[in-house]
N, C-alpha and C. Protein backbone atom coordinates (compact mmCIF):
# COMPACT_ATOMS: atom_id res chain seq x y z
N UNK A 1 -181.52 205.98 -89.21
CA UNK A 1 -181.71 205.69 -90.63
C UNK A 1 -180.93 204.43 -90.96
N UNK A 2 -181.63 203.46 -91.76
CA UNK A 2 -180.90 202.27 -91.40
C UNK A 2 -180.50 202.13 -93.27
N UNK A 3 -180.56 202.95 -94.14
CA UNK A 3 -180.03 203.03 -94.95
C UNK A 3 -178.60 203.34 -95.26
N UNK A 4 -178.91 204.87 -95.59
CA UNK A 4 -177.37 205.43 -95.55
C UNK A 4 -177.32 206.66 -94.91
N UNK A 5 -176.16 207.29 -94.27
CA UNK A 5 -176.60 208.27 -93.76
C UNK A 5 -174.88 208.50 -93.28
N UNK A 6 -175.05 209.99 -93.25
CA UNK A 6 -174.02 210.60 -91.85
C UNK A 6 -174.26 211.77 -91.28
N UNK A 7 -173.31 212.04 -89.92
CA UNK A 7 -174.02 212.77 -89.03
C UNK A 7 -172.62 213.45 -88.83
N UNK A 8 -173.20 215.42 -88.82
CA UNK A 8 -172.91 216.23 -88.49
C UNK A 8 -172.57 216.38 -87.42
N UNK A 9 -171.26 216.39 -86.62
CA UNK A 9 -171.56 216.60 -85.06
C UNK A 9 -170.85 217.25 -84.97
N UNK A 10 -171.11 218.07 -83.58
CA UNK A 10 -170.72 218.84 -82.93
C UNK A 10 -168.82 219.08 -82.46
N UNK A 11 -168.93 217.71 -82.06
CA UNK A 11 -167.64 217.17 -81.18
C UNK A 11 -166.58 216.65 -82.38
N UNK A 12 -167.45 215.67 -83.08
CA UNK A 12 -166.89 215.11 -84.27
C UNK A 12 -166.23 215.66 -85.64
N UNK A 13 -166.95 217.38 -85.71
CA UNK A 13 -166.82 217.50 -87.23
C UNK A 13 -165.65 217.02 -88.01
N UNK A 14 -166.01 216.86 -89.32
CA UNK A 14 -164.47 216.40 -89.97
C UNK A 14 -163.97 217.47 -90.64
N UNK A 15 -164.95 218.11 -90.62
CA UNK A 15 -164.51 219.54 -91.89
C UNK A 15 -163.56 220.68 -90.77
N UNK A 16 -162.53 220.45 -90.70
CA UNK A 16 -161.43 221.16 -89.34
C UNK A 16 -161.92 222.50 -89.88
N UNK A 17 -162.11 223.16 -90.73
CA UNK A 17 -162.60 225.01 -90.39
C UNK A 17 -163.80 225.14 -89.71
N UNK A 18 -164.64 223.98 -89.85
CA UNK A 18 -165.68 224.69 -89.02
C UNK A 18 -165.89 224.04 -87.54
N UNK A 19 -164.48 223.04 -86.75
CA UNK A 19 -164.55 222.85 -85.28
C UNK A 19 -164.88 223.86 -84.63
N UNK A 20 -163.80 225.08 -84.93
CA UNK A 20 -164.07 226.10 -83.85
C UNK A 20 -164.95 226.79 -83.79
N UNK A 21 -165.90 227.33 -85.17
CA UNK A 21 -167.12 227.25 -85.40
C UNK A 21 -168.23 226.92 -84.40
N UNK A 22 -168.34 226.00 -84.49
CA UNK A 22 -169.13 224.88 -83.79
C UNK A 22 -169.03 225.04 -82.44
N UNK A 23 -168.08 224.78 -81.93
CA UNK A 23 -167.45 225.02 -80.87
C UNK A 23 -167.64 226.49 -79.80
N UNK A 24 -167.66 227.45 -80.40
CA UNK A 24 -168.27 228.66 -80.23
C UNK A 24 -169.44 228.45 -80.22
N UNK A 25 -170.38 228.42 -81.21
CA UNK A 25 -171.61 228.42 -81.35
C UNK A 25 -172.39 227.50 -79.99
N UNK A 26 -171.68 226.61 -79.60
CA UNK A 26 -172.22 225.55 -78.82
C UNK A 26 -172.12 226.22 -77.28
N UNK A 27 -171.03 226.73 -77.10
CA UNK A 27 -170.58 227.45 -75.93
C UNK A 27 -171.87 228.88 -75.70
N UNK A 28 -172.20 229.31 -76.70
CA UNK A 28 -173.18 230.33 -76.68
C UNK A 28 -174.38 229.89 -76.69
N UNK A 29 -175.03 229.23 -77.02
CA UNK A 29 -176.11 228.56 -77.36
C UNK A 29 -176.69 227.64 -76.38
N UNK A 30 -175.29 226.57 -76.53
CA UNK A 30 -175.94 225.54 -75.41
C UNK A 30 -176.42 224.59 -76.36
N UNK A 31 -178.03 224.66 -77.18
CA UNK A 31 -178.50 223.71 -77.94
C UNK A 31 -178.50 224.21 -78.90
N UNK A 32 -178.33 223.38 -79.93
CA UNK A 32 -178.06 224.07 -81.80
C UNK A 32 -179.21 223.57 -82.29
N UNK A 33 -180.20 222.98 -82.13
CA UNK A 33 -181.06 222.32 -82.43
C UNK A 33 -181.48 223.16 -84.32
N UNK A 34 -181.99 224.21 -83.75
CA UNK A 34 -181.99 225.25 -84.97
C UNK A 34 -181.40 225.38 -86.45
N UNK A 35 -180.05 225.60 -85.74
CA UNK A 35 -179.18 226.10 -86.85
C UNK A 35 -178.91 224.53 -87.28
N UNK A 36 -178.43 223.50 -86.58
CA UNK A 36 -178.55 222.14 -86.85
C UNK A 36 -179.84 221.98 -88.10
N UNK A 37 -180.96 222.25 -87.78
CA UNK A 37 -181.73 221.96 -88.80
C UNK A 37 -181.89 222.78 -90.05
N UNK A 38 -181.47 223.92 -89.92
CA UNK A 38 -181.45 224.61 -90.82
C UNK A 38 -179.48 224.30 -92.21
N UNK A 39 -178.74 223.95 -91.60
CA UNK A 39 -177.81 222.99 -91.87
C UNK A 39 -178.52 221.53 -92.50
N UNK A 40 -178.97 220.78 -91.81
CA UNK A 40 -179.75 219.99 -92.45
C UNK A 40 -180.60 219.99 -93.57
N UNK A 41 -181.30 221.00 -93.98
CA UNK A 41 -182.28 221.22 -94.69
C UNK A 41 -181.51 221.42 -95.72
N UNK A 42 -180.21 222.26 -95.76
CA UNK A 42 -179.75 222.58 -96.89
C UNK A 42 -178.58 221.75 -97.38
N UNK A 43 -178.13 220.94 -96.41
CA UNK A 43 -177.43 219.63 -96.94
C UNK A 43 -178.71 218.78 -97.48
N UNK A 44 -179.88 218.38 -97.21
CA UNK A 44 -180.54 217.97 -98.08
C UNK A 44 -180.72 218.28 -99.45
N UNK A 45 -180.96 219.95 -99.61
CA UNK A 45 -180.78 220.48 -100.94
C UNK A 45 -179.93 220.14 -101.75
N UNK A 46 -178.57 220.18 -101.22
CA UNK A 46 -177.16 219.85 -101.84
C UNK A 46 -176.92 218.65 -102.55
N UNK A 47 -177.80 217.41 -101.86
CA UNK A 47 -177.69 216.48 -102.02
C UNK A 47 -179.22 215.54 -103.06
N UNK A 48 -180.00 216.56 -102.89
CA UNK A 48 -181.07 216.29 -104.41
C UNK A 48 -180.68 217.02 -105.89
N UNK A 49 -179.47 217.70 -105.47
CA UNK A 49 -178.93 218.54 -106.62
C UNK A 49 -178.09 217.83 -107.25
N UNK A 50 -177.14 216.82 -106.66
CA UNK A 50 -176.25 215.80 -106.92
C UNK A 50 -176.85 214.38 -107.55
N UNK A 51 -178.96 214.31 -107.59
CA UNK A 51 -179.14 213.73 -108.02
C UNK A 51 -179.43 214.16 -110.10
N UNK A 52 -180.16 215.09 -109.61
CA UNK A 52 -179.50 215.79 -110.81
C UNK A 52 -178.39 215.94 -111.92
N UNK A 53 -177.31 216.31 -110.65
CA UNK A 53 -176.14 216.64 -111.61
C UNK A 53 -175.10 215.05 -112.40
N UNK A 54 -175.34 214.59 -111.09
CA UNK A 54 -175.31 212.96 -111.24
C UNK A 54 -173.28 213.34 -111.27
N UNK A 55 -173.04 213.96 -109.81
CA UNK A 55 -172.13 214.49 -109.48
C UNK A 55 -172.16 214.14 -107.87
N UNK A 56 -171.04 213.25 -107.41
CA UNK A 56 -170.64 212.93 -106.28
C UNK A 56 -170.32 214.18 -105.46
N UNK A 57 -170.76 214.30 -104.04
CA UNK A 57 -169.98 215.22 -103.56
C UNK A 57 -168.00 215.34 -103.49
N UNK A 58 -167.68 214.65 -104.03
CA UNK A 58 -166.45 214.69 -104.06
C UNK A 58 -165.55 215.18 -105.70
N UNK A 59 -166.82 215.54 -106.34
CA UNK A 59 -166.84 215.79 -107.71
C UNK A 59 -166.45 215.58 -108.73
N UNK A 60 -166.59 213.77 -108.66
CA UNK A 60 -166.78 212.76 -109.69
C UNK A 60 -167.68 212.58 -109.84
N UNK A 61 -168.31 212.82 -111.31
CA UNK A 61 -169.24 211.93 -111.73
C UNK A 61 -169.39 210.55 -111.50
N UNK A 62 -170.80 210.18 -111.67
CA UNK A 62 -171.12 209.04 -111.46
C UNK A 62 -171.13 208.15 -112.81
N UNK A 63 -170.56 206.69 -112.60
CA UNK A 63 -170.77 206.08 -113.72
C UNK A 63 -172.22 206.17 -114.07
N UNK A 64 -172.74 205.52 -114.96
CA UNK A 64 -173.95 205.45 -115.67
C UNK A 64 -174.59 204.62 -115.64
N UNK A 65 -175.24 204.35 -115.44
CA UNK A 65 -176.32 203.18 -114.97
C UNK A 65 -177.17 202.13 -116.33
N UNK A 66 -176.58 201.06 -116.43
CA UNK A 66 -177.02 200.29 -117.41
C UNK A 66 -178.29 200.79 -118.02
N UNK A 67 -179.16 200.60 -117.26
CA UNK A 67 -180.70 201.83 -117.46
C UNK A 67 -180.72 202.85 -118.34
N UNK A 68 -180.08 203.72 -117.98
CA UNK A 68 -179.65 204.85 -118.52
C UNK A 68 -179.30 205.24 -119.67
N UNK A 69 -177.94 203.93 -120.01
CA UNK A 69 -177.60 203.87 -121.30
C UNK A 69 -178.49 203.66 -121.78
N UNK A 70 -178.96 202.34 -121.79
CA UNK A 70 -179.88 201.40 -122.43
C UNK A 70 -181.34 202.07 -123.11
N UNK A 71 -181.81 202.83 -122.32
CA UNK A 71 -183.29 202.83 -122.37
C UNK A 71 -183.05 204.94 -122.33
N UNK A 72 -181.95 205.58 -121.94
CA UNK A 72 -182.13 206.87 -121.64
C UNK A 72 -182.31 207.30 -120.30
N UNK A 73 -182.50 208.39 -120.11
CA UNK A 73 -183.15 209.02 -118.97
C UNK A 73 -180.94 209.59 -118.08
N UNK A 74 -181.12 209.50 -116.85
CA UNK A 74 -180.66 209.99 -116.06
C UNK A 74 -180.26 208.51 -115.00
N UNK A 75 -179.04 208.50 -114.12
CA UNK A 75 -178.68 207.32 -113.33
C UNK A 75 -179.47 207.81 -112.40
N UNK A 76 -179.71 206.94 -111.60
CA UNK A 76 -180.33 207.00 -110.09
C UNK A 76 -182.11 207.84 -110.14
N UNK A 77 -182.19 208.33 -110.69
CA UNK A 77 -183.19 209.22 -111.03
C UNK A 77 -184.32 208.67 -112.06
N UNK A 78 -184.52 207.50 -111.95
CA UNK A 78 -186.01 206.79 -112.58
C UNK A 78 -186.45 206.85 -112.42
N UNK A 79 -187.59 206.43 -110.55
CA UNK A 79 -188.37 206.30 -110.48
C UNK A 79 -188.05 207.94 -109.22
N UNK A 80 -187.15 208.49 -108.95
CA UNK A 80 -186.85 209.89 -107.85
C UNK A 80 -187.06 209.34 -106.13
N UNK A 81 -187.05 207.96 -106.67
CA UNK A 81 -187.39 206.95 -105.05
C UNK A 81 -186.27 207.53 -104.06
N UNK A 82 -185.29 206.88 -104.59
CA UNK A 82 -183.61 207.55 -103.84
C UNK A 82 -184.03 209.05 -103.05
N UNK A 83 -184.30 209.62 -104.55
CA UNK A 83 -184.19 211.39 -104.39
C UNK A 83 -184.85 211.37 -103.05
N UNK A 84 -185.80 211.30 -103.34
CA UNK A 84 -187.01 211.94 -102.49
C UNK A 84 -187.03 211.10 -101.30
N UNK A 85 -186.04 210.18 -100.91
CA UNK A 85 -186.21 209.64 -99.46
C UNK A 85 -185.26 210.28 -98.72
N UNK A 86 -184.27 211.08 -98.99
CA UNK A 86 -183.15 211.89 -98.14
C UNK A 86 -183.94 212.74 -97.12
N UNK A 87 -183.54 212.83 -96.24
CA UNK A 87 -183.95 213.52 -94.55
C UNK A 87 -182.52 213.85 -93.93
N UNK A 88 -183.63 214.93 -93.62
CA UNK A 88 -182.46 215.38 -91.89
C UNK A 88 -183.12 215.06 -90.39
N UNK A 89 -182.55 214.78 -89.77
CA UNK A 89 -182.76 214.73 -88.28
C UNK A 89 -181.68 215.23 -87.63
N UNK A 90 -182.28 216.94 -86.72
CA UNK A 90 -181.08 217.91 -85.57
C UNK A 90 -181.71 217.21 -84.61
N UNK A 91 -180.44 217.51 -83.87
CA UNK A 91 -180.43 217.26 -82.32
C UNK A 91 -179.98 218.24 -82.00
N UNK A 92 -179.50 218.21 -80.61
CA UNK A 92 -178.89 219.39 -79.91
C UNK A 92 -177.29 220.35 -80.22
N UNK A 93 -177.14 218.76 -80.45
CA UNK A 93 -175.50 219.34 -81.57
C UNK A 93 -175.26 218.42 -82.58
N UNK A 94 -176.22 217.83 -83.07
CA UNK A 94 -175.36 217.53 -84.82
C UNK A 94 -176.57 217.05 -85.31
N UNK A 95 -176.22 216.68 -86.61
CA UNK A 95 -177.47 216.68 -87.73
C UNK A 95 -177.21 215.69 -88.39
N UNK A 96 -178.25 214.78 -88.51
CA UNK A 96 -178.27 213.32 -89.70
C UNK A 96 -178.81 213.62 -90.81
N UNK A 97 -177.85 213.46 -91.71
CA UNK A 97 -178.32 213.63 -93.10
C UNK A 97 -178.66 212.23 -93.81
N UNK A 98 -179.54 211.71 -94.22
CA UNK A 98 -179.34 210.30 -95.37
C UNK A 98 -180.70 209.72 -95.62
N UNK A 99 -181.04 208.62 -95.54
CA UNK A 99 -181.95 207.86 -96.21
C UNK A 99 -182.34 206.76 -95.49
N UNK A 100 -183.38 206.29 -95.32
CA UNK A 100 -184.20 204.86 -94.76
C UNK A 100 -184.36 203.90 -95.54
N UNK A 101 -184.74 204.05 -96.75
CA UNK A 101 -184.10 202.98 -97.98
C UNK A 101 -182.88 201.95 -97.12
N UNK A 102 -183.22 200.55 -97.29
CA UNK A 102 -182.51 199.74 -96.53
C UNK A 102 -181.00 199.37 -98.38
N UNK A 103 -181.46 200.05 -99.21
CA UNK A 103 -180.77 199.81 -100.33
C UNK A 103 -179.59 201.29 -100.65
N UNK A 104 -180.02 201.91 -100.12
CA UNK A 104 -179.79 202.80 -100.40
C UNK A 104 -178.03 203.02 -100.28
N UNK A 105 -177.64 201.96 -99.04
CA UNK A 105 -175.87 201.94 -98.96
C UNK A 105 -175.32 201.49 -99.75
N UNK A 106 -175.77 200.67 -100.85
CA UNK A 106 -175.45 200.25 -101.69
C UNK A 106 -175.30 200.94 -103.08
N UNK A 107 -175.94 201.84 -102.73
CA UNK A 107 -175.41 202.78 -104.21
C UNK A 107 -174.86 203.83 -103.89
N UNK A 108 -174.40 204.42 -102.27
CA UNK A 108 -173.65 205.47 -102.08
C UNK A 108 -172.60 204.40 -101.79
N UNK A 109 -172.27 203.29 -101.40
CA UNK A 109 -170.73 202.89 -101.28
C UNK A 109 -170.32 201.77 -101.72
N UNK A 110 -171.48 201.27 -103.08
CA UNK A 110 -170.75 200.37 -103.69
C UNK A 110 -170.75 198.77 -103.25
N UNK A 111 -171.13 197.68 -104.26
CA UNK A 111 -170.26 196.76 -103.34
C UNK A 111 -170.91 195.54 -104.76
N UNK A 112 -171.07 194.47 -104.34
CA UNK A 112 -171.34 193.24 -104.79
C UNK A 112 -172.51 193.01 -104.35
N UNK A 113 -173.62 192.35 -105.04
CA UNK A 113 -174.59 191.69 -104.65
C UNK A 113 -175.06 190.46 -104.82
N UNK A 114 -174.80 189.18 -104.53
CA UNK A 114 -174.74 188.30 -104.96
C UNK A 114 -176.26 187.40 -103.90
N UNK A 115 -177.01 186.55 -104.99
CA UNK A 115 -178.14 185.64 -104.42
C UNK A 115 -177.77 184.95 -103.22
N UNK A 116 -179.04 185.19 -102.19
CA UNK A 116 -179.45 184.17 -101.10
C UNK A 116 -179.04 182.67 -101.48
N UNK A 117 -177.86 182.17 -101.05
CA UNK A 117 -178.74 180.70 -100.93
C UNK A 117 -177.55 180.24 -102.15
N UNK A 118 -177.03 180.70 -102.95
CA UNK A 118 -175.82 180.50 -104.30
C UNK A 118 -177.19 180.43 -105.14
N UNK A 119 -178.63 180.83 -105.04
CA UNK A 119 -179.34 180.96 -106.80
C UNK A 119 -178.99 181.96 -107.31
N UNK A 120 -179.93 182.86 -108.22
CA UNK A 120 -179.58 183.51 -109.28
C UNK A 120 -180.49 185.07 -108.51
N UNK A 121 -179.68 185.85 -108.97
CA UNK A 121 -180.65 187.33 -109.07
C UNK A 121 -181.20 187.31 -110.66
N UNK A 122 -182.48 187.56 -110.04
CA UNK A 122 -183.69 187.86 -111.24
C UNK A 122 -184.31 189.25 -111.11
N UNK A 123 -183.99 190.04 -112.64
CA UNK A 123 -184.63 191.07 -112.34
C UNK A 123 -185.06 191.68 -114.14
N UNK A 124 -185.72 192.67 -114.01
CA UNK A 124 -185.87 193.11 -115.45
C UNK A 124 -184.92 193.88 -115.81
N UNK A 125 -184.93 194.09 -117.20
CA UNK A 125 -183.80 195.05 -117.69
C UNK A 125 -183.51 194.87 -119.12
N UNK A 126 -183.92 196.13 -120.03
CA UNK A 126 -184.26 196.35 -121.25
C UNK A 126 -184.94 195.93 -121.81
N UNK A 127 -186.59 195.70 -121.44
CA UNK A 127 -187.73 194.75 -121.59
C UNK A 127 -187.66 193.26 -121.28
N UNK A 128 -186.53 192.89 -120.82
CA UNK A 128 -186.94 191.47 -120.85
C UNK A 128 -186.22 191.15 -119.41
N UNK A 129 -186.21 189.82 -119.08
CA UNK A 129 -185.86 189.09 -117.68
C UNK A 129 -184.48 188.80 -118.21
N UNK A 130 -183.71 189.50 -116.96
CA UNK A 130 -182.03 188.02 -116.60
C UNK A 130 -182.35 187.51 -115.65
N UNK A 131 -181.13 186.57 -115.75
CA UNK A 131 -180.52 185.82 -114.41
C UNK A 131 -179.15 186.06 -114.22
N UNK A 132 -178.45 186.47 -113.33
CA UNK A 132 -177.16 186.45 -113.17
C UNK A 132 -176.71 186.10 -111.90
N UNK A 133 -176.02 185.71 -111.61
CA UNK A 133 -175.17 185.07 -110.12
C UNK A 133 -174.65 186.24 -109.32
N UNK A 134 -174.43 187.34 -109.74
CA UNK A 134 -174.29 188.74 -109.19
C UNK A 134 -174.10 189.77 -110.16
N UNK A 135 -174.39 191.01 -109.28
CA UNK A 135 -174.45 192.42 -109.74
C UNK A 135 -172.95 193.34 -108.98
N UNK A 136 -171.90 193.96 -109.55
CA UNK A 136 -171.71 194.51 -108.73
C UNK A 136 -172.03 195.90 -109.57
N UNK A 137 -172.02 196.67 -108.46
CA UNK A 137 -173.22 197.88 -108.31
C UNK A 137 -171.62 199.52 -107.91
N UNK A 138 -171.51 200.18 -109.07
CA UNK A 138 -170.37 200.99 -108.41
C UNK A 138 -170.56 202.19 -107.43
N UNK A 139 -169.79 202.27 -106.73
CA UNK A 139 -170.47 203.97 -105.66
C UNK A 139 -170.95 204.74 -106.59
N UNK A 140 -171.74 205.46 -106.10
CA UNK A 140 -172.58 206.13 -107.10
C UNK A 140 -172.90 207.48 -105.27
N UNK A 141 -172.10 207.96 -104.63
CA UNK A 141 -172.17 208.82 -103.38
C UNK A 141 -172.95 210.22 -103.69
N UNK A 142 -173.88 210.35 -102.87
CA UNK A 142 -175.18 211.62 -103.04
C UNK A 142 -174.53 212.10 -101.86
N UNK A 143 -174.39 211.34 -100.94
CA UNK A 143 -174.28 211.97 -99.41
C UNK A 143 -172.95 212.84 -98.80
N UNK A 144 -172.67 213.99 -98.71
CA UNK A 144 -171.67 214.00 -98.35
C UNK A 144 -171.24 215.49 -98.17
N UNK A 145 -170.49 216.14 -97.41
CA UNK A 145 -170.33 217.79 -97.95
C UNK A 145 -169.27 217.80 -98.72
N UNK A 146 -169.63 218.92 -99.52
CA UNK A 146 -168.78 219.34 -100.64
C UNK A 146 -168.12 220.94 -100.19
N UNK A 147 -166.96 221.11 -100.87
CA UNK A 147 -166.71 222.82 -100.49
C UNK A 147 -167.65 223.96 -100.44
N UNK A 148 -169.05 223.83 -101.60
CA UNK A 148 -169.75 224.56 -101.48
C UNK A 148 -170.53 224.31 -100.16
N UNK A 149 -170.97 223.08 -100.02
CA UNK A 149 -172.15 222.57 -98.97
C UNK A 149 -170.81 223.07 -97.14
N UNK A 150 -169.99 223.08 -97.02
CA UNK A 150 -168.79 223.61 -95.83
C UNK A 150 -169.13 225.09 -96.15
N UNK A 151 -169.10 225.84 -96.99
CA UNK A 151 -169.45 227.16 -97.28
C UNK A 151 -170.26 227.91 -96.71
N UNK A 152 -171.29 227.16 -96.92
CA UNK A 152 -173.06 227.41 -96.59
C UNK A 152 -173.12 227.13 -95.37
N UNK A 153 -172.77 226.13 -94.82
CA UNK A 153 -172.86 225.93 -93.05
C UNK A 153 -171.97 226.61 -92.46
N UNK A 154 -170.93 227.15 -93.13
CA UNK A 154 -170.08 228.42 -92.36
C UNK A 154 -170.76 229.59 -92.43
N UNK A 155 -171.73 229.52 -93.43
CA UNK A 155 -172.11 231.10 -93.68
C UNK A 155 -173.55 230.97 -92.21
N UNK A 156 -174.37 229.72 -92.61
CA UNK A 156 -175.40 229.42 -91.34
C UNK A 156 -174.34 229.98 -89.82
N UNK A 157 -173.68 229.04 -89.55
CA UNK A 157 -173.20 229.14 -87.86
C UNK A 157 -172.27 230.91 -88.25
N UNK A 158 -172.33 231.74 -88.83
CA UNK A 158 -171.71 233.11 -88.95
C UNK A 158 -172.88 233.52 -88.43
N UNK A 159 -173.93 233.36 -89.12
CA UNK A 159 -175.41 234.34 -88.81
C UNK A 159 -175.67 233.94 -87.78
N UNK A 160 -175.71 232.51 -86.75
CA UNK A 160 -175.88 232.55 -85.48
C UNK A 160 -175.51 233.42 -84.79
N UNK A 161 -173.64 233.34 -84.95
CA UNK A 161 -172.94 233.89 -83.98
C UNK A 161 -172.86 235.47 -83.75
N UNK A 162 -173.48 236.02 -85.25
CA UNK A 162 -174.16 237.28 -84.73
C UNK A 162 -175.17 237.45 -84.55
N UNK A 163 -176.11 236.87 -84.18
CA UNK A 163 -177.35 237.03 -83.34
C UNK A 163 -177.39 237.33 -81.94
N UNK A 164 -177.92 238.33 -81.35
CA UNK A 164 -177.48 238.18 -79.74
C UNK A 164 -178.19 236.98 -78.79
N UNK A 165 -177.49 236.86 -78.26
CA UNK A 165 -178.14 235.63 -77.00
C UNK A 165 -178.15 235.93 -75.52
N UNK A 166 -179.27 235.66 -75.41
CA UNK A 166 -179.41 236.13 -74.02
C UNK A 166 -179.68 235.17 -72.99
């Protein structure tokens, strides 16, 4: 995903309660491919809910989007482009959560955008045309686990690990 994205792994996790988790599960299993996607699917959920709530996984709100003010509606959530491009991809032991949107890093981590070349960015905004020499654009993060979303994938790799394997 050449947008934004991060990946669940096996070896890697960051969330330290669920290493050993994992770790077990992998030792029994062998390939997680499964529960990996089923983890996936619902970090996707987690993370169209945050478009919604217009709530970072780290549980700051998001500033507000000139748009938004201006004209109404909801940040990030105009045209549901963002929303609706989030994916998972499992592998054998970890899971990519994020987006193909080549724009899309830019509104989970923020930054400056300034014209090709030193011209001007041209764009619409509140019926009519600017020009400005740059945008900066604040994190505005969809992607990410939250205590609830660590919850839910503890509760997933629990129901593995009582499943029998043969």
């Amino acid at each position: 995903m050449t947008g934004a994205s991060f990946c669940l792994n096996v070896e890697t996790v960051s969330i330290r309660r669920l290493g050993p988790a994992f770790s077990e599960l992998m030792m029994r299993m062998g390939n997680l491919s499964q529960p990996m996607d089923e983890i996936g699917a619902a970090l996707v959920d987690s993370t169209h809910h945050r478009f919604s709530s217009g709530i970072g996984p780290d549980g700051r709100p998001w500033d507000i989007s000139h748009r938004a003010a201006t004209e109404g509606g909801q940040t990030m959530v105009d045209s549901r482009r963002y929303e609706n491009s989030i994916t998972h991809v499992p592998t054998h032991n970890s899971v990519e959560v994020g987006s193909n949107l080549i724009y899309f890093g830019i509104h989970q981590f923020g930054g400056t955008i300034k014209a090709k070349d030193g011209g001007k960015l041209t764009f619409k905004l509140g019926g009519g045309w600017i020009s400005v020499d740059e945008v900066v654009m604040p994190a505005r993060p969809s992607l990410g686990v939250d205590d609830h979303d660590a919850d839910g994938i503890e509760a997933t790799i629990d129901d593995w690990l009582a499943r029998p394997f043969h």
